[in-house]
C-alpha atoms as a PDB file:
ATOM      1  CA  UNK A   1     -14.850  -8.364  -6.528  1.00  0.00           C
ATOM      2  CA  UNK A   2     -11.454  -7.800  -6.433  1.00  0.00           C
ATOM      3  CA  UNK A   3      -9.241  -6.361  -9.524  1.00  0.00           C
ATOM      4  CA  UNK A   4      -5.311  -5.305  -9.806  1.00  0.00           C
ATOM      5  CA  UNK A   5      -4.286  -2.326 -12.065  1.00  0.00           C
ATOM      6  CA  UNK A   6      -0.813  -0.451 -12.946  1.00  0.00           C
ATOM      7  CA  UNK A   7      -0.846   2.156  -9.660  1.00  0.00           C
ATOM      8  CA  UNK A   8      -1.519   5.724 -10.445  1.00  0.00           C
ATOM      9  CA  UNK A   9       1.520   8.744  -8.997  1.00  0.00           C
ATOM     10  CA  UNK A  10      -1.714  10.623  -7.612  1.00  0.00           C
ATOM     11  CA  UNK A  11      -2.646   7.313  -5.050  1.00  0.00           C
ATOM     12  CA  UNK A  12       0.920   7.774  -3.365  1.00  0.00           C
ATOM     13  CA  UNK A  13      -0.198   9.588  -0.125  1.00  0.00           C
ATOM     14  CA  UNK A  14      -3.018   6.526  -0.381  1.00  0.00           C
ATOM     15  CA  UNK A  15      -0.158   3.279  -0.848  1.00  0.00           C
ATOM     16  CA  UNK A  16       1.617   5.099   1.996  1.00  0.00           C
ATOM     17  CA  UNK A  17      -0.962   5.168   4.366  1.00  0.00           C
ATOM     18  CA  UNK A  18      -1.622   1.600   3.437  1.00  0.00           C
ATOM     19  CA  UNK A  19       2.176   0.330   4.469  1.00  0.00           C
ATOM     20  CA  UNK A  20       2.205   2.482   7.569  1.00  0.00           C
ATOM     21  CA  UNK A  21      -1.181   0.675   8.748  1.00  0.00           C
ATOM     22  CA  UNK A  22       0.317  -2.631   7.382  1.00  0.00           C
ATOM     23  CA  UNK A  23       3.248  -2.141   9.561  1.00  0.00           C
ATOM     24  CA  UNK A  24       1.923  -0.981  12.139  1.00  0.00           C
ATOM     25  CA  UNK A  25      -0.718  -4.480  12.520  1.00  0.00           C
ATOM     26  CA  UNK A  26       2.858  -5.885  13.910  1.00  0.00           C
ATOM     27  CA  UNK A  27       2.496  -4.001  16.934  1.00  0.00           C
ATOM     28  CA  UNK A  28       5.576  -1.285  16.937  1.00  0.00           C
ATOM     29  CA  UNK A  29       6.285   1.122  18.679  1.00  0.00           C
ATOM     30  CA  UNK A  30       6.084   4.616  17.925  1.00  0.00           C
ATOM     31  CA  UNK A  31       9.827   5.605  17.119  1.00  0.00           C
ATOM     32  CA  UNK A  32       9.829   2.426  15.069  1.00  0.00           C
ATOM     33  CA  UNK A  33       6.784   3.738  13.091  1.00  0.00           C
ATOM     34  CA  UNK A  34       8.041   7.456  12.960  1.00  0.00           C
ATOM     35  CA  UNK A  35      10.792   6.308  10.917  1.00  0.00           C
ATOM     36  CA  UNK A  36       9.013   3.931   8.971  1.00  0.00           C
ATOM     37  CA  UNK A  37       6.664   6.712   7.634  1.00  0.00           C
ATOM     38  CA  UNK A  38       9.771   8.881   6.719  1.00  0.00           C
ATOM     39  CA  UNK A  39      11.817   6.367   5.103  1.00  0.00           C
ATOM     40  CA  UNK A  40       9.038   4.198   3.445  1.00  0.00           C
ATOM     41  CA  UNK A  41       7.091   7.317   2.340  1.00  0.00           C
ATOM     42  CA  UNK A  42       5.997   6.174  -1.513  1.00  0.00           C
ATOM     43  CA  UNK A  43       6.580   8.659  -4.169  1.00  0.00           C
ATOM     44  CA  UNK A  44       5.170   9.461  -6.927  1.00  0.00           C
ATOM     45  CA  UNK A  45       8.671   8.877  -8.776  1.00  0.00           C
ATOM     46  CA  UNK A  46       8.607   5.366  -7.430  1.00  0.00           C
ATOM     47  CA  UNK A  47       5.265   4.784  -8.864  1.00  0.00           C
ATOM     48  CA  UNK A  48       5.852   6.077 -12.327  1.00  0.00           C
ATOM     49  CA  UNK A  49       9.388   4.556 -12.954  1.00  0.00           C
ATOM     50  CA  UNK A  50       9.196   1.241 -11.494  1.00  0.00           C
ATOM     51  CA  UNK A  51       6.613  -2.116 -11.507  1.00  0.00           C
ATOM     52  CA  UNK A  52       3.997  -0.960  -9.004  1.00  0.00           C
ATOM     53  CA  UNK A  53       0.282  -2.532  -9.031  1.00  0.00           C
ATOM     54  CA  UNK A  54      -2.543  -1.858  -6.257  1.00  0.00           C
ATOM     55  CA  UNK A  55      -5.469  -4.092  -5.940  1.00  0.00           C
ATOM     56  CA  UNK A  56      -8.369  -3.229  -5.119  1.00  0.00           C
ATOM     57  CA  UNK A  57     -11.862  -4.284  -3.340  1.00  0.00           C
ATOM     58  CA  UNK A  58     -15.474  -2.372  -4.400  1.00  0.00           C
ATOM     59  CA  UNK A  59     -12.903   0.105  -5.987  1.00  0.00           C
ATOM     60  CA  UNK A  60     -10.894   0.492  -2.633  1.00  0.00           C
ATOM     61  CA  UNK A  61      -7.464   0.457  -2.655  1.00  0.00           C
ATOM     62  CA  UNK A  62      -6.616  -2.810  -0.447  1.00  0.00           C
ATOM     63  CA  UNK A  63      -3.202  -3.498  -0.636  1.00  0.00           C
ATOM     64  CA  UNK A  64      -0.281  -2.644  -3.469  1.00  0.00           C
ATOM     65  CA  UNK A  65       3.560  -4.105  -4.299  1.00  0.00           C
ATOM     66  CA  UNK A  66       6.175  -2.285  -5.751  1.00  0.00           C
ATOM     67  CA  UNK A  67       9.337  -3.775  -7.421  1.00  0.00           C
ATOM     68  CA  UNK A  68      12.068  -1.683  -7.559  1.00  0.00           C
ATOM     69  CA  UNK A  69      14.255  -1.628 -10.857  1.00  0.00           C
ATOM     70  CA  UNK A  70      17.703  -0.417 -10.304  1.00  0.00           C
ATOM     71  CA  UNK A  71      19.132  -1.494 -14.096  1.00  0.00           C
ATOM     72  CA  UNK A  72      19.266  -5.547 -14.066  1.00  0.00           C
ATOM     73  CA  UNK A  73      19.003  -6.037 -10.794  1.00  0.00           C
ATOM     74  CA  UNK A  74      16.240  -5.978  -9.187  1.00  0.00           C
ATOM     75  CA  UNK A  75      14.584  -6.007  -5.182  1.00  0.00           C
ATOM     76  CA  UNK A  76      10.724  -6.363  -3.821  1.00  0.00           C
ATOM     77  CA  UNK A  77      10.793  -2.835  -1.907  1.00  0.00           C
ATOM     78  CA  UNK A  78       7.021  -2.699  -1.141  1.00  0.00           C
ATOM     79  CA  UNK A  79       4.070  -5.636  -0.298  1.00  0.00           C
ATOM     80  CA  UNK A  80       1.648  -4.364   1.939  1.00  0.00           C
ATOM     81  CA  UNK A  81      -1.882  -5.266   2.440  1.00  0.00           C
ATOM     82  CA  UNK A  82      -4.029  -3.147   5.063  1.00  0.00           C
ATOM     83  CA  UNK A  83      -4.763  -4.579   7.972  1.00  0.00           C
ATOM     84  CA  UNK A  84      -8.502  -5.715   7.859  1.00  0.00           C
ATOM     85  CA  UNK A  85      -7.844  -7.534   4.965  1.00  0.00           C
ATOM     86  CA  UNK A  86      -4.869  -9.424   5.972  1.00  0.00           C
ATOM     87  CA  UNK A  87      -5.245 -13.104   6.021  1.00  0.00           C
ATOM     88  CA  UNK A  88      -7.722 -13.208   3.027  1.00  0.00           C
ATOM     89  CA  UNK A  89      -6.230 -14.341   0.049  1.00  0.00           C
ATOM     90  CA  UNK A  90      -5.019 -10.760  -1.782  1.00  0.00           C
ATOM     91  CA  UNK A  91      -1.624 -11.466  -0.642  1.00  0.00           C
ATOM     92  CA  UNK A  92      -1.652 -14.559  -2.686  1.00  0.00           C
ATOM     93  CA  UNK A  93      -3.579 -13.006  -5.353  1.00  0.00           C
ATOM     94  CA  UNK A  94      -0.934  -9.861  -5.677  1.00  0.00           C
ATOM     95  CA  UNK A  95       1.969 -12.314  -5.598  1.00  0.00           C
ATOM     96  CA  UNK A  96       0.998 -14.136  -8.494  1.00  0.00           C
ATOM     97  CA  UNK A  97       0.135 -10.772 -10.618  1.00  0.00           C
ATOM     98  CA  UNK A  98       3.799  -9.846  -9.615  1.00  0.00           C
ATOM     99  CA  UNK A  99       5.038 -13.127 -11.155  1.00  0.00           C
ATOM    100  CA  UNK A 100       3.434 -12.817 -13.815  1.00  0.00           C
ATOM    101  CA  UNK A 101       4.651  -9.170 -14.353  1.00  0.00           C
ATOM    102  CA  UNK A 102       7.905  -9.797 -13.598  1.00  0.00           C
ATOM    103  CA  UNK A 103       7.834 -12.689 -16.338  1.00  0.00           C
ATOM    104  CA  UNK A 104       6.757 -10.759 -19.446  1.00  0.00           C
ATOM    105  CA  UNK A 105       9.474  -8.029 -18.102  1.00  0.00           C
ATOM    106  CA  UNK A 106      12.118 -11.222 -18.295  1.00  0.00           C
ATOM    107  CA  UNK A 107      12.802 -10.348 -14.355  1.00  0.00           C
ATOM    108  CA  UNK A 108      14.139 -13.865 -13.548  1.00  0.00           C
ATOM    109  CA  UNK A 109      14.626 -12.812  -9.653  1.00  0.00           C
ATOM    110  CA  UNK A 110      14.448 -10.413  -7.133  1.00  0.00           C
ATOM    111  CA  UNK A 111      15.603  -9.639  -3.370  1.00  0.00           C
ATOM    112  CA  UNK A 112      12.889  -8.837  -0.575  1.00  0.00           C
ATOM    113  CA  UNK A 113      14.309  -7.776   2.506  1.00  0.00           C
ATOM    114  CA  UNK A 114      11.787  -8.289   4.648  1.00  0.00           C
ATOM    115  CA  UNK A 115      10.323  -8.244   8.622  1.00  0.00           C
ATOM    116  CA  UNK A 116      10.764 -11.323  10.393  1.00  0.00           C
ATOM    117  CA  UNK A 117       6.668 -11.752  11.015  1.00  0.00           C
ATOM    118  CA  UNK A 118       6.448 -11.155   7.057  1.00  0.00           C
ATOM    119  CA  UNK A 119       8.914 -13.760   6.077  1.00  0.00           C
ATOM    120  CA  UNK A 120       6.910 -16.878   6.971  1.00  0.00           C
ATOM    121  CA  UNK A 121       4.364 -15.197   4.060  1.00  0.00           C
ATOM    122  CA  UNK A 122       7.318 -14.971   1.349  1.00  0.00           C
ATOM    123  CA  UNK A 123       8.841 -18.431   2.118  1.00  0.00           C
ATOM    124  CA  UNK A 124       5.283 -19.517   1.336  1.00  0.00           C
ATOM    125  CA  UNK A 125       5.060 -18.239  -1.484  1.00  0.00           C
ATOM    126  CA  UNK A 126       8.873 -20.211  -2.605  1.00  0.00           C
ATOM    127  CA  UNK A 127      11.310 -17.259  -1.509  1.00  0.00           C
ATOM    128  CA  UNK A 128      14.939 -18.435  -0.457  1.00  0.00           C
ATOM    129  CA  UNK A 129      16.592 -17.167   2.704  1.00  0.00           C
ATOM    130  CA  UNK A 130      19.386 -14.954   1.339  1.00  0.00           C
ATOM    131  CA  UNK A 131      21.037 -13.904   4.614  1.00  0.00           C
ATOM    132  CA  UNK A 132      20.614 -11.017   6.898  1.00  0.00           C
ATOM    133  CA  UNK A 133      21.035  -7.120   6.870  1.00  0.00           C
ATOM    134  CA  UNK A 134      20.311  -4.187   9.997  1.00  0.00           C
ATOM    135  CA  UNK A 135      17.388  -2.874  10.017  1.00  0.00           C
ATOM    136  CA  UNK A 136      17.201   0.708   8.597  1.00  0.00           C
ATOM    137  CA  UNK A 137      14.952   1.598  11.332  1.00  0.00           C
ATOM    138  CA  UNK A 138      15.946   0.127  14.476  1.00  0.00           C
ATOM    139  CA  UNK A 139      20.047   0.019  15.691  1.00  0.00           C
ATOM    140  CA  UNK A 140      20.496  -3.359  16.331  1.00  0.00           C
ATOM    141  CA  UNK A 141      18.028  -5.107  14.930  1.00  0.00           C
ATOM    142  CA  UNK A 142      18.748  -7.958  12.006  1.00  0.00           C
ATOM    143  CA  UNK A 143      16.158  -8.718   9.699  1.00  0.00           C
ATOM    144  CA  UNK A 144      16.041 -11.516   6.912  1.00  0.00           C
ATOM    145  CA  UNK A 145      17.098 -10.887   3.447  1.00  0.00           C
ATOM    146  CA  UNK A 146      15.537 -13.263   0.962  1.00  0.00           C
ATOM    147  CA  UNK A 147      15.528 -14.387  -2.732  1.00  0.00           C
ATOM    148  CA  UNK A 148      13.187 -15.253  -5.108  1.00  0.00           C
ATOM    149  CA  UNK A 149      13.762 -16.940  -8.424  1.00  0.00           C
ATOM    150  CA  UNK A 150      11.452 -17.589 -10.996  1.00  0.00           C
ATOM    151  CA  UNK A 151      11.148 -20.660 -12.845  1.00  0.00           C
ATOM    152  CA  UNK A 152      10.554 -20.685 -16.234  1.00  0.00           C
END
């Protein structure tokens, strides 16, 4: 049985572990996951001052999303799901929590930028390519910038 809940600042070493092993299922190499860890490192701040949710499996941690407010505008920074359960559903499942969060917060849309295996998973889900941006983490490397607006 699966459940979603507000995430706690004490699981932050836990949601960070949990996007490191979600990134790494892409197959990256090691530099590329060096400075994933250091610049995708969840903090406790993050947790208690913006929309973050974890859900959760037989009272594991499975997979979390973090929106990040930045006054009224407002960007996806975090969606990871750990790697065994990839493919199952709680992708879907934590998506439409988010929605539903973001519309009783009156969040109308948002910005993901986003890997290019991960985008496939957002278009799904009715995200708008929104351009392109570099890559914080590799020189050189473009990766898709989407939108997402909800309807009301």
């Amino acid at each position: 049985m699966s459940n979603i809940r507000r995430a706690k600042t004490c699981e932050s070493e836990i949601l960070s572990h949990i996007a490191v092993e979600s990134e790494a299922y892409w197959g990256y190499d090691s530099d590329y996951m060096e400075r994933f860890k250091s610049l995708y490192k969840i903090t406790k701040e993050f947790i208690s001052e913006n929309l973050t949710f974890v859900i959760q499996y037989d009272n594991n941690i499975i997979g979390f999303y973090g929106i990040l407010i930045n006054g009224k505008e407002f960007s996806l920074e975090y969606f990871f799901i750990e790697p065994k359960s990839i493919g199952k559903g709680y992708g879907k499942l934590l998506w439409n929590h988010m929605i539903h969060e973001c519309e009783n917060l009156n969040i109308n849309k948002f910005v993901i930028v986003t890997s290019p295996q991960a985008k496939d998973f957002y278009m799904k889900m009715g995200a708008l390519p929104f351009g392109e941006v570099a890559s914080l983490l590799k020189k050189g490397r473009i990766i898709p910038r989407l939108i997402y607006t909800i309807e009301k």
